[in-house]
C-alpha atoms as a PDB file:
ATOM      1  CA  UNK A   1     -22.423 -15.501   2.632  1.00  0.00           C
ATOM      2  CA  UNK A   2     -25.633 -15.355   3.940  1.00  0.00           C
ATOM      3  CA  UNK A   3     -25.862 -11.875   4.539  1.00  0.00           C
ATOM      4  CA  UNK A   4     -24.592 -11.129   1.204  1.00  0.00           C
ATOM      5  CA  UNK A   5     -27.361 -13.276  -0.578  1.00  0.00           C
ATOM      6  CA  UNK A   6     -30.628 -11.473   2.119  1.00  0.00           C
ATOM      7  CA  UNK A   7     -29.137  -8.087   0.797  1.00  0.00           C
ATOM      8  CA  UNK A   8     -29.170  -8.868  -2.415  1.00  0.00           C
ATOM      9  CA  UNK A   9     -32.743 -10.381  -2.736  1.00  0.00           C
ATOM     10  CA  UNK A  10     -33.988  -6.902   0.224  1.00  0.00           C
ATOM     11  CA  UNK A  11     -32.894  -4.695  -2.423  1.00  0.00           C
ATOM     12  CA  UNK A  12     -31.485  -6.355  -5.667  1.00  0.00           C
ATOM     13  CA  UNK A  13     -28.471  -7.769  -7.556  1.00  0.00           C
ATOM     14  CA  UNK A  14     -27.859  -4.048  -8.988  1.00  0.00           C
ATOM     15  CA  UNK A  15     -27.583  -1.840  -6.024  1.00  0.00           C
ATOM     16  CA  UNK A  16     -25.347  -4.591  -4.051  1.00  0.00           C
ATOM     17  CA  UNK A  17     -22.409  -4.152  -7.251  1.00  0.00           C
ATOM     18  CA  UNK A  18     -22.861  -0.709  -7.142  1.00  0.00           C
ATOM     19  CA  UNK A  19     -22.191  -0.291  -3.619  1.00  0.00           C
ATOM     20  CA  UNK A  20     -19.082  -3.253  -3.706  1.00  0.00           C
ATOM     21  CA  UNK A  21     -17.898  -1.475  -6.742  1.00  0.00           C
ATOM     22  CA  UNK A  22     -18.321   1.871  -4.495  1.00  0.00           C
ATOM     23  CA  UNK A  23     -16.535   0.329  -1.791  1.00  0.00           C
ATOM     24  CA  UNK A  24     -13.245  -0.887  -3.707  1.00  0.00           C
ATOM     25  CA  UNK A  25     -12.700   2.712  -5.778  1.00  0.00           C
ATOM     26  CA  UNK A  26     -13.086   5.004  -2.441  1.00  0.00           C
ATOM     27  CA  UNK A  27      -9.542   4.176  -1.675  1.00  0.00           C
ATOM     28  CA  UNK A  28      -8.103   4.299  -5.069  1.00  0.00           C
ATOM     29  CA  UNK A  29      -9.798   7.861  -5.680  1.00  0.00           C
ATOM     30  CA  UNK A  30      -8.279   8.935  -1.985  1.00  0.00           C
ATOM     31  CA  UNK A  31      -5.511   7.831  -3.508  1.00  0.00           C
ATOM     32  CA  UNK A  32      -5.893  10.432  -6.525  1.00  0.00           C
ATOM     33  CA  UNK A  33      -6.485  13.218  -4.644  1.00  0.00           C
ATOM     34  CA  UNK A  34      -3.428  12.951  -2.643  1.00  0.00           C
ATOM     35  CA  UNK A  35      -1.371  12.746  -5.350  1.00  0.00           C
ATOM     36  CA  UNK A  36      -3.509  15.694  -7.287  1.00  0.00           C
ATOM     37  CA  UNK A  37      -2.545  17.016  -3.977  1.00  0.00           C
ATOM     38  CA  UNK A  38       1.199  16.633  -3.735  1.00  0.00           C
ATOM     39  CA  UNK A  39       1.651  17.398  -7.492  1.00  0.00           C
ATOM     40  CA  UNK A  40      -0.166  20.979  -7.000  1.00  0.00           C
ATOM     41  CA  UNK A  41       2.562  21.630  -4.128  1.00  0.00           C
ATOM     42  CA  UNK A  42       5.539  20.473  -5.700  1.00  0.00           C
ATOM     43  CA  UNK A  43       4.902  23.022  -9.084  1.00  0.00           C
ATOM     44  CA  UNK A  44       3.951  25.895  -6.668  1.00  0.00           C
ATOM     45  CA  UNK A  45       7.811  25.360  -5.379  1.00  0.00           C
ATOM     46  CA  UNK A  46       9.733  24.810  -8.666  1.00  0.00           C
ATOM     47  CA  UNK A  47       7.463  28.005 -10.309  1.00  0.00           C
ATOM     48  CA  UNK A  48       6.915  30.953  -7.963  1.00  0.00           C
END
Protein backbone atom coordinates (compact mmCIF):
# COMPACT_ATOMS: atom_id res chain seq x y z
CA UNK A 1 0.00 0.00 0.00
CA UNK A 2 2.78 2.03 0.40
CA UNK A 3 4.02 1.98 -2.92
CA UNK A 4 0.71 2.68 -4.26
CA UNK A 5 0.27 5.93 -2.10
CA UNK A 6 4.54 7.31 -3.13
CA UNK A 7 3.27 6.81 -6.81
CA UNK A 8 0.46 8.52 -6.50
CA UNK A 9 1.77 11.69 -4.66
CA UNK A 10 5.51 11.25 -7.52
CA UNK A 11 3.13 11.76 -10.19
CA UNK A 12 -0.61 12.25 -9.17
CA UNK A 13 -4.01 10.67 -8.38
CA UNK A 14 -4.86 10.98 -12.31
CA UNK A 15 -2.13 9.22 -14.10
CA UNK A 16 -2.13 6.22 -11.36
CA UNK A 17 -6.25 5.43 -12.57
CA UNK A 18 -5.31 5.82 -15.89
CA UNK A 19 -2.63 3.40 -15.87
CA UNK A 20 -4.84 0.75 -13.32
CA UNK A 21 -7.68 1.39 -15.63
CA UNK A 22 -4.98 0.62 -18.55
CA UNK A 23 -3.92 -2.35 -16.85
CA UNK A 24 -7.44 -4.15 -16.29
CA UNK A 25 -8.82 -3.45 -20.18
CA UNK A 26 -5.42 -4.85 -21.92
CA UNK A 27 -6.76 -8.27 -21.39
CA UNK A 28 -10.32 -7.70 -22.15
CA UNK A 29 -9.32 -5.87 -25.55
CA UNK A 30 -6.82 -9.09 -26.25
CA UNK A 31 -9.73 -10.66 -25.69
CA UNK A 32 -11.59 -8.68 -28.63
CA UNK A 33 -9.21 -9.13 -31.04
CA UNK A 34 -9.17 -12.78 -30.83
CA UNK A 35 -12.53 -13.10 -31.24
CA UNK A 36 -12.52 -10.20 -34.18
CA UNK A 37 -10.01 -12.75 -35.12
CA UNK A 38 -11.82 -16.06 -35.12
CA UNK A 39 -15.06 -14.44 -36.46
CA UNK A 40 -13.07 -13.09 -39.71
CA UNK A 41 -11.96 -16.91 -40.24
CA UNK A 42 -15.03 -18.63 -39.66
CA UNK A 43 -17.07 -16.25 -42.57
CA UNK A 44 -14.04 -16.67 -44.95
CA UNK A 45 -15.06 -20.63 -44.67
CA UNK A 46 -18.90 -20.53 -44.81
CA UNK A 47 -18.53 -17.68 -47.93
CA UNK A 48 -15.76 -18.40 -50.44
Amino acid sequence: MDTYLSLISDVGFPVVVTFYLLHRIEAKLDSVIASIHMLAEQWKEEHP
